[in-house]
C-alpha atoms as a PDB file:
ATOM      1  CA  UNK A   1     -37.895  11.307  21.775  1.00  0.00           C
ATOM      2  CA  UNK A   2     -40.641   9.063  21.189  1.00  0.00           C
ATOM      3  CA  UNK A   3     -42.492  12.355  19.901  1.00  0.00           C
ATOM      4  CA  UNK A   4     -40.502  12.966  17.157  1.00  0.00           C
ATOM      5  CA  UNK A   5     -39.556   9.494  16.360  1.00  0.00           C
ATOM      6  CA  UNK A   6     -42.851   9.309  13.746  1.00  0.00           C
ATOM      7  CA  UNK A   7     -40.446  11.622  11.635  1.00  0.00           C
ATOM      8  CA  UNK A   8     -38.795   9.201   9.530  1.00  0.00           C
ATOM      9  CA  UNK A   9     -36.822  10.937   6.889  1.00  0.00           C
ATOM     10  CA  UNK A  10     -35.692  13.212  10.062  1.00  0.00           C
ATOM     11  CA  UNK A  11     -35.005  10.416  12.123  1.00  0.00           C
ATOM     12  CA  UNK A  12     -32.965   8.730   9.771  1.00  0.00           C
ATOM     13  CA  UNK A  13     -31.476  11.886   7.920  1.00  0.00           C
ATOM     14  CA  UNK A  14     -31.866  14.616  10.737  1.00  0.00           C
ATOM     15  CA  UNK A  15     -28.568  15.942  12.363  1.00  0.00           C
ATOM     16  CA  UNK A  16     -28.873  14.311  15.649  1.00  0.00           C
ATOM     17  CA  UNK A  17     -26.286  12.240  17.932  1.00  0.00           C
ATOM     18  CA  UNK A  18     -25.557   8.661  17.073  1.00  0.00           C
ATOM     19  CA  UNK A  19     -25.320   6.515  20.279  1.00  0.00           C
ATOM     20  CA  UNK A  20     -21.391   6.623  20.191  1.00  0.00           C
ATOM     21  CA  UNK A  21     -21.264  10.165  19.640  1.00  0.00           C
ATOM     22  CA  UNK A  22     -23.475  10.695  22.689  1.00  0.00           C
ATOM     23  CA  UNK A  23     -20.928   8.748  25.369  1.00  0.00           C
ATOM     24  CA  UNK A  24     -18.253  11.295  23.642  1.00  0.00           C
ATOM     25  CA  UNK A  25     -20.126  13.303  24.331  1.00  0.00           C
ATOM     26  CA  UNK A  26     -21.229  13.204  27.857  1.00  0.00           C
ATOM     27  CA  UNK A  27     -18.473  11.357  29.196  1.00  0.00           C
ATOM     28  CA  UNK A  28     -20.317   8.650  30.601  1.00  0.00           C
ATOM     29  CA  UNK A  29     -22.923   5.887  29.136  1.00  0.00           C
ATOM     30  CA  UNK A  30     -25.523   7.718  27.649  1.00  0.00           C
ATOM     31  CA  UNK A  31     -26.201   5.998  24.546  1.00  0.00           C
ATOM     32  CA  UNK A  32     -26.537   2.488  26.625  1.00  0.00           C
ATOM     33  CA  UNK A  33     -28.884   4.644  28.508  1.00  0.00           C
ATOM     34  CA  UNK A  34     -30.911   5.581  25.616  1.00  0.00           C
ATOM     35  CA  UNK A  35     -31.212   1.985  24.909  1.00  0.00           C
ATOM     36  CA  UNK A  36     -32.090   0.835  28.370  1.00  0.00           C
ATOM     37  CA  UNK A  37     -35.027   3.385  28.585  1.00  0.00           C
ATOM     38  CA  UNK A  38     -36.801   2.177  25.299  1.00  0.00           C
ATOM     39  CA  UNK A  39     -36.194  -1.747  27.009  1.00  0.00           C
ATOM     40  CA  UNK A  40     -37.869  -0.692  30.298  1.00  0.00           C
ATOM     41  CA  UNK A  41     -41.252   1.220  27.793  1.00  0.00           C
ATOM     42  CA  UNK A  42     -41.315  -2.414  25.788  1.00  0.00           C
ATOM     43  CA  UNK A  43     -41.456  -3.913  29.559  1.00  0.00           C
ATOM     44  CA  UNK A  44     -43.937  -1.573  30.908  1.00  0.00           C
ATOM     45  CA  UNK A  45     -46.215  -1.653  27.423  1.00  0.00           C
ATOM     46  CA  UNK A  46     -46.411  -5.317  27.027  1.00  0.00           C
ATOM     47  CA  UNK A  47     -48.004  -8.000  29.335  1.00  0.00           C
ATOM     48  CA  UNK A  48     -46.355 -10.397  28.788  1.00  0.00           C
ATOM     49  CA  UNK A  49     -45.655 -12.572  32.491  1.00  0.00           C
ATOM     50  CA  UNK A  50     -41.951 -13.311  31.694  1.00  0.00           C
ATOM     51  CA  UNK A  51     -39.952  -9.911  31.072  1.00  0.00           C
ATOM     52  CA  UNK A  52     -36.412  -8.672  30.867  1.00  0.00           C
ATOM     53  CA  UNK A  53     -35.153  -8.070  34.533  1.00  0.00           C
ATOM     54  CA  UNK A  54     -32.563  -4.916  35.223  1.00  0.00           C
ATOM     55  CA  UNK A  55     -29.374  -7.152  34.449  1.00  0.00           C
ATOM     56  CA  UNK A  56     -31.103  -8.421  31.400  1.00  0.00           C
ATOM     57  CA  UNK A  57     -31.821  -4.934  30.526  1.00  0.00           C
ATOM     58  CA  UNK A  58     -28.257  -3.839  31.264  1.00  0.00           C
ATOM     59  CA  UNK A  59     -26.679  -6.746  29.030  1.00  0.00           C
ATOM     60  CA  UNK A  60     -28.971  -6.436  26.030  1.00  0.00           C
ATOM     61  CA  UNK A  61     -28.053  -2.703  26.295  1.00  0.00           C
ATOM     62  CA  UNK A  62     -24.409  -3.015  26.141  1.00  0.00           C
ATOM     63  CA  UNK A  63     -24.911  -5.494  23.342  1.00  0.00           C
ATOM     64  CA  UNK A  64     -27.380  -3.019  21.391  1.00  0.00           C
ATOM     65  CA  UNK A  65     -24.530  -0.785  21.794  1.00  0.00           C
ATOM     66  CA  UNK A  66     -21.467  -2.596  20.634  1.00  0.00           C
ATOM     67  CA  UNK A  67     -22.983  -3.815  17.516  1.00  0.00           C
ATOM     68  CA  UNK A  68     -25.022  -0.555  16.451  1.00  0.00           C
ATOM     69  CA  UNK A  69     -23.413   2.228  18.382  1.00  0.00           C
ATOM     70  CA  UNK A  70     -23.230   3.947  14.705  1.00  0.00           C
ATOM     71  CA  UNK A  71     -27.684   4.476  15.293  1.00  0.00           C
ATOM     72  CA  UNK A  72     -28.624   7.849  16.145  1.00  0.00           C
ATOM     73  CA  UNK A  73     -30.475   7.880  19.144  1.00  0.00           C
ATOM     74  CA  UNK A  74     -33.625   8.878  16.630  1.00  0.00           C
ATOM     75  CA  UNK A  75     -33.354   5.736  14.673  1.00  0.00           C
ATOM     76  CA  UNK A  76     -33.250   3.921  18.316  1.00  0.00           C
ATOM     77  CA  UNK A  77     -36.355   6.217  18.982  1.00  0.00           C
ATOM     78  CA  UNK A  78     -37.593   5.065  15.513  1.00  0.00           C
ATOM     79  CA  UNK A  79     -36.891   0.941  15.825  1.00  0.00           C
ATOM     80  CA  UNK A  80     -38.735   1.036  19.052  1.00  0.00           C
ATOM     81  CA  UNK A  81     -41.622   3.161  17.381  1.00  0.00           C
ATOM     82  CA  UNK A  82     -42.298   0.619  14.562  1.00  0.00           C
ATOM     83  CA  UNK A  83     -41.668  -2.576  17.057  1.00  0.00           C
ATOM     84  CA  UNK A  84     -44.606  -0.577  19.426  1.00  0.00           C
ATOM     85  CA  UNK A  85     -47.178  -0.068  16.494  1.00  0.00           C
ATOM     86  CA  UNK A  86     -45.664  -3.376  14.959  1.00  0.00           C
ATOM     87  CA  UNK A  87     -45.347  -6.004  17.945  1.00  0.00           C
ATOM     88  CA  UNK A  88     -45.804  -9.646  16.217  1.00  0.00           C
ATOM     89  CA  UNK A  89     -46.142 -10.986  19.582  1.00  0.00           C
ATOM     90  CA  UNK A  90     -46.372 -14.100  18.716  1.00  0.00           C
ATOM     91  CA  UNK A  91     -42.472 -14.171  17.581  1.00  0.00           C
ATOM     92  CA  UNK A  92     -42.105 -13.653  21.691  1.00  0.00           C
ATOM     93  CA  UNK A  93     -44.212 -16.691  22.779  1.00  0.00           C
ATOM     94  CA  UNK A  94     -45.408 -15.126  25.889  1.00  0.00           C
ATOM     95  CA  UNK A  95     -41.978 -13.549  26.609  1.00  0.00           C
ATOM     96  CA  UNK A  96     -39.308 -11.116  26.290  1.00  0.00           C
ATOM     97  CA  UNK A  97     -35.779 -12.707  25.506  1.00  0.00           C
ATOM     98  CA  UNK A  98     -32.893 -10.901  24.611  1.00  0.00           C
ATOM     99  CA  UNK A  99     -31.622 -13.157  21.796  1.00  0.00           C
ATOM    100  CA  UNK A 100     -35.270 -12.125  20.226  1.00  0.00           C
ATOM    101  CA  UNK A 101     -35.159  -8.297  20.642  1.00  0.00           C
ATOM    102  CA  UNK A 102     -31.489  -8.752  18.699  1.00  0.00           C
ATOM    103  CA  UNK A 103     -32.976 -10.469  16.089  1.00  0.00           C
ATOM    104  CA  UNK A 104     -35.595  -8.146  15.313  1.00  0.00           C
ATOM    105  CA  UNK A 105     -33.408  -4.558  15.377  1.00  0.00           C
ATOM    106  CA  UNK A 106     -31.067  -6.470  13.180  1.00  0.00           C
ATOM    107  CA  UNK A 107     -33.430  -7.398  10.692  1.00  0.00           C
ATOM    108  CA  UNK A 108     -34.926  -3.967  11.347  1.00  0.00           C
ATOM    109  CA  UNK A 109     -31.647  -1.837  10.458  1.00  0.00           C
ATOM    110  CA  UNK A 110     -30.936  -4.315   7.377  1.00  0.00           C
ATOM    111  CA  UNK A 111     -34.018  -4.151   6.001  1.00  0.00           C
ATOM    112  CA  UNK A 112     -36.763  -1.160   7.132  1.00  0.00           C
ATOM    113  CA  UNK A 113     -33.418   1.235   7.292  1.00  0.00           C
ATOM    114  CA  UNK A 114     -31.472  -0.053   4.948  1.00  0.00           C
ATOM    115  CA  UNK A 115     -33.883   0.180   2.087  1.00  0.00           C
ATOM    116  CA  UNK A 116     -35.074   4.006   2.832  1.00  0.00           C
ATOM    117  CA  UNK A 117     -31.109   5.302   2.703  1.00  0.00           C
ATOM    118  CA  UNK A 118     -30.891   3.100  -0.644  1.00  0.00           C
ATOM    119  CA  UNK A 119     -33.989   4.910  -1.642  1.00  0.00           C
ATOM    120  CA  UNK A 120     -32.155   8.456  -0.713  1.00  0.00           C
ATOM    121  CA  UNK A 121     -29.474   7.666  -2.069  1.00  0.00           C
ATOM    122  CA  UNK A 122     -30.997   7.171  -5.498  1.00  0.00           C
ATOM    123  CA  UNK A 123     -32.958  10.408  -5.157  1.00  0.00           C
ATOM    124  CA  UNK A 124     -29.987  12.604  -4.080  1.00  0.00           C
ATOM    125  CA  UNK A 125     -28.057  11.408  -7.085  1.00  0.00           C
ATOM    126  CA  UNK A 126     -31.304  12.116  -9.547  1.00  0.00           C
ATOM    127  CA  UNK A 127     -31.521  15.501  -8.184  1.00  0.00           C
ATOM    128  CA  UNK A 128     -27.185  15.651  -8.409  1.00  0.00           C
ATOM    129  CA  UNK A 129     -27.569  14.511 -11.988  1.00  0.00           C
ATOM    130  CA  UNK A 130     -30.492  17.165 -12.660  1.00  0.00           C
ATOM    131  CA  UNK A 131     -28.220  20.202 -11.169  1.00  0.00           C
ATOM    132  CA  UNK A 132     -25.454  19.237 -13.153  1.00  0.00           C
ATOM    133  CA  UNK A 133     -27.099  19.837 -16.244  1.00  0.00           C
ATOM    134  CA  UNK A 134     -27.506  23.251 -15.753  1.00  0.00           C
ATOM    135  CA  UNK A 135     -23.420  24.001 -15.249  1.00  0.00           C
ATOM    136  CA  UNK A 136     -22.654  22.178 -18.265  1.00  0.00           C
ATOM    137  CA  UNK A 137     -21.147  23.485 -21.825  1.00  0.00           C
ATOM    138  CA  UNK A 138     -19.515  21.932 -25.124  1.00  0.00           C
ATOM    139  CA  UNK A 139     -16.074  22.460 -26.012  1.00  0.00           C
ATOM    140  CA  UNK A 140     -17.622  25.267 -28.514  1.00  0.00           C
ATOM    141  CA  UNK A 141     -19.431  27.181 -25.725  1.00  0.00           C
ATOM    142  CA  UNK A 142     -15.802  27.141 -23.719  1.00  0.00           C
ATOM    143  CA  UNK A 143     -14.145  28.536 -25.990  1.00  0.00           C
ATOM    144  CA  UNK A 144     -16.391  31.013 -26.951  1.00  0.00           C
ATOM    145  CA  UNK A 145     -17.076  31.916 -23.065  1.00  0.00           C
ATOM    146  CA  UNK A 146     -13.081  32.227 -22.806  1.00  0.00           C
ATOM    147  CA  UNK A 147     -12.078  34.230 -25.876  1.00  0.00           C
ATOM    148  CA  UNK A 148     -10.247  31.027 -27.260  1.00  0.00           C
ATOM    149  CA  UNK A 149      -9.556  30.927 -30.783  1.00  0.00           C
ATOM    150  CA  UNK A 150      -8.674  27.321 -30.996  1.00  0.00           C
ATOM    151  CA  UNK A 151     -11.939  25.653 -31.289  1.00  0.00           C
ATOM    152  CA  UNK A 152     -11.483  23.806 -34.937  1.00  0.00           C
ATOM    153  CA  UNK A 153      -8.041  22.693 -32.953  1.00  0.00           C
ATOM    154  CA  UNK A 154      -9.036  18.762 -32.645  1.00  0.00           C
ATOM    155  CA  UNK A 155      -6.035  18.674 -30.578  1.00  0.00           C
ATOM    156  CA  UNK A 156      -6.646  21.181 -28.275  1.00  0.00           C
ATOM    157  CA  UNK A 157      -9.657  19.845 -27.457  1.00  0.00           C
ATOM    158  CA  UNK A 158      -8.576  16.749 -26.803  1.00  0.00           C
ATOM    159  CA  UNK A 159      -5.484  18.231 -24.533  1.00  0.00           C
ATOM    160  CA  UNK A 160      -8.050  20.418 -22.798  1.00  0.00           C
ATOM    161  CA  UNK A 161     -10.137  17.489 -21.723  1.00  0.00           C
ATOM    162  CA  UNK A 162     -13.348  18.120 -23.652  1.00  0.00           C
ATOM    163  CA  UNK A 163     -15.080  15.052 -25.728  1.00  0.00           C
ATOM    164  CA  UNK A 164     -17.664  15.623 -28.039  1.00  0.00           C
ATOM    165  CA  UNK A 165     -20.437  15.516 -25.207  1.00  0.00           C
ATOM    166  CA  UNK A 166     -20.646  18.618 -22.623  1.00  0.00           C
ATOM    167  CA  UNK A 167     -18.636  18.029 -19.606  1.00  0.00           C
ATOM    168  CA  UNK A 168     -19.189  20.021 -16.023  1.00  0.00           C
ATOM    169  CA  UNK A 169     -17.632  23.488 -16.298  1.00  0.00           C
ATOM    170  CA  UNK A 170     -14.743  24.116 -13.660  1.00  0.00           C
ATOM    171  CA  UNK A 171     -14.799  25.990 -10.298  1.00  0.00           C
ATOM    172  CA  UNK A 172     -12.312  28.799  -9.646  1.00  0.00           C
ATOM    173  CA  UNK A 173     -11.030  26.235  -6.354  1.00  0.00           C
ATOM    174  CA  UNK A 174     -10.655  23.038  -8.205  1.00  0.00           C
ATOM    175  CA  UNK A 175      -8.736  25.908 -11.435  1.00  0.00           C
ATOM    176  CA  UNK A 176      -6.622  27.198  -8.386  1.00  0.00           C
ATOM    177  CA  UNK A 177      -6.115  23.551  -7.340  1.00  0.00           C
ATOM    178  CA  UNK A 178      -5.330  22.257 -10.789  1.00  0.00           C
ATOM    179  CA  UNK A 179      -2.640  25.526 -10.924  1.00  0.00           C
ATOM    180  CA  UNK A 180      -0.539  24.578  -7.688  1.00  0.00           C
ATOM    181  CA  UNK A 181      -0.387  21.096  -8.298  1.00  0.00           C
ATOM    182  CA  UNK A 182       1.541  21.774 -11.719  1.00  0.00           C
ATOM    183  CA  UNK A 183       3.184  24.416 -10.185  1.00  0.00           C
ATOM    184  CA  UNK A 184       4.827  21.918  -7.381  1.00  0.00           C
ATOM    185  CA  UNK A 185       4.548  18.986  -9.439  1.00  0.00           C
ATOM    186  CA  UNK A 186       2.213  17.165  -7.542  1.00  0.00           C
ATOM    187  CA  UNK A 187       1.741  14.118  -9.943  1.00  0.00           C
ATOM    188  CA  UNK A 188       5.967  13.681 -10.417  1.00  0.00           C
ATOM    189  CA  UNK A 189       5.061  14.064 -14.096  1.00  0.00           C
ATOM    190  CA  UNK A 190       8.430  13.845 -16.454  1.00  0.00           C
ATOM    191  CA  UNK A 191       9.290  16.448 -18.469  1.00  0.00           C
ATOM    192  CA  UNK A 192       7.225  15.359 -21.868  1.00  0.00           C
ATOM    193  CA  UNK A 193       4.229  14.712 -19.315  1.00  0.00           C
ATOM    194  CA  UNK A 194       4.458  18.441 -17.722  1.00  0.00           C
ATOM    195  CA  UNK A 195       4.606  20.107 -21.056  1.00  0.00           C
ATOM    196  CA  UNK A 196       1.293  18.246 -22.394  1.00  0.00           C
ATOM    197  CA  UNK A 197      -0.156  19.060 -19.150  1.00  0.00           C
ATOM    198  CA  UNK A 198       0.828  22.487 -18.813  1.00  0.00           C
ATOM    199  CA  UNK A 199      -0.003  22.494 -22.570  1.00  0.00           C
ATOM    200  CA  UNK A 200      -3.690  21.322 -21.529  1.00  0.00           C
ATOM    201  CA  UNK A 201      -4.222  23.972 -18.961  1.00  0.00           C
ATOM    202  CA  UNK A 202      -3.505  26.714 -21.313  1.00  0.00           C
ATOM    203  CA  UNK A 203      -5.919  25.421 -23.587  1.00  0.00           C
ATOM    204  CA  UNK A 204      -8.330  24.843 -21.174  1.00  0.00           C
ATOM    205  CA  UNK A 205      -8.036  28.193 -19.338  1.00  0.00           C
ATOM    206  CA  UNK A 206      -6.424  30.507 -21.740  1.00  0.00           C
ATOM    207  CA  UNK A 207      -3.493  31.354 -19.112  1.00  0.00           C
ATOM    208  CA  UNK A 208      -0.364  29.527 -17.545  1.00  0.00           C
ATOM    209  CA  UNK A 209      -0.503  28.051 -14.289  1.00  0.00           C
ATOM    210  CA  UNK A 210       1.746  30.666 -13.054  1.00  0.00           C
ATOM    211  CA  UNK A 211      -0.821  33.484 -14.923  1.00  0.00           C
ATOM    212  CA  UNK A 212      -4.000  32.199 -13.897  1.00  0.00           C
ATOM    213  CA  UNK A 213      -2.706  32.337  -9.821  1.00  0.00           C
ATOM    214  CA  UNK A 214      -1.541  35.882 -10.667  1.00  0.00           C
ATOM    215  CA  UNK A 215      -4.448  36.902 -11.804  1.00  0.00           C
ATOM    216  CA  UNK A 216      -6.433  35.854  -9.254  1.00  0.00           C
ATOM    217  CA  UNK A 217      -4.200  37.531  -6.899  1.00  0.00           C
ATOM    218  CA  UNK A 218      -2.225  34.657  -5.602  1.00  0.00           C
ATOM    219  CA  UNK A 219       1.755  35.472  -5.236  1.00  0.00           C
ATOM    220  CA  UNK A 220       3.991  33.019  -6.987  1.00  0.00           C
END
């Protein structure tokens, strides 16, 4: 693991096991395993004279684990990684304590992790935004697409859900979805409700609920 742990977008964003996942997994205590090798590499790699003895090890584990079994074993693989090429020995003052080693994968997860999923997040919905623009289309450009003739109809287009800025056109699932729901009456709309919204669809789609099913070959 420790090979693959310089990786950090995959580490972070890679599909691989998260500690919890891997004791569903296996059945037994894997993840706390996981944990307990990376303590006994920070043992053998430092020199310092006091060091975390096997029930130490087995404790901070199980702690590690309780409080961040949600990791992937890569972002384990990755803490460990940066703590290695990042030791600030002198926060250990000559020794490894448990209370320390806490300290420093909590402030590791809050702040090294938390910021680069922030950071993902904000580039996955840039790139969501950017996509979107290319399955958009004005009220106009509907209508046009769908052979409707009611596009000077300020009130179909406000029935129809369309402002005067372009909107995300409609898949055939969520149209299907839209369909059965006023078929069955998901909402529990009353009577005047149902016959604006049925109303809407028809303007929207240029066919009944009941229609649009039929003509994608749905029996109703």
């Amino acid at each position: 693991m420790m090979g693959t742990c310089r990786n950090t977008e995959d580490c972070l964003f890679g599909n691989h096991p998260t500690l919890r996942e891997l004791n569903l997994q296996t059945g037994v205590k894997a993840g706390q395993g996981v944990i307990a090798t990376y303590l006994n590499m920070l043992n053998v790699a430092t020199n310092y004279k006091l060091k975390l003895n096997e029930i130490q090890i087995s404790m901070l584990s199980q702690m590690i684990y309780e409080k961040f079994s949600y990791l992937k074993e890569t972002e384990v693989a990755l803490f460990f990684y940066y703590f290695f090429k990042h030791p600030d020995s002198e926060s250990f003052y000559g020794a490894i304590e448990m209370e320390t080693v806490m300290a420093k994968l909590t402030k590791w997860v809050r702040e090294k992790r938390g910021t680069a999923i922030c950071r993902r997040d904000k580039l996955l919905s840039q790139q969501r935004k950017e996509e979107e623009k290319s399955y958009l289309m004005t009220w106009e450009e509907f209508c046009q697409q769908n052979g409707n003739n009611s596009a000077d109809n300020p009130k179909d287009r406000i029935l129809s859900g369309f402002g005067k800025r372009k909107i995300p056109q409609d898949t055939k699932e969520s149209i299907t979805e839209s369909a059965l729901a006023l078929i069955d009456n998901k909402w529990g709309y009353n009577d005047d409700t149902m016959m604006d919204a049925r109303r809407s669809f028809v303007c929207r789609y240029g066919y009944t609920p009941e229609d649009y099913l039929r003509k994608e070959g749905h029996n109703v």
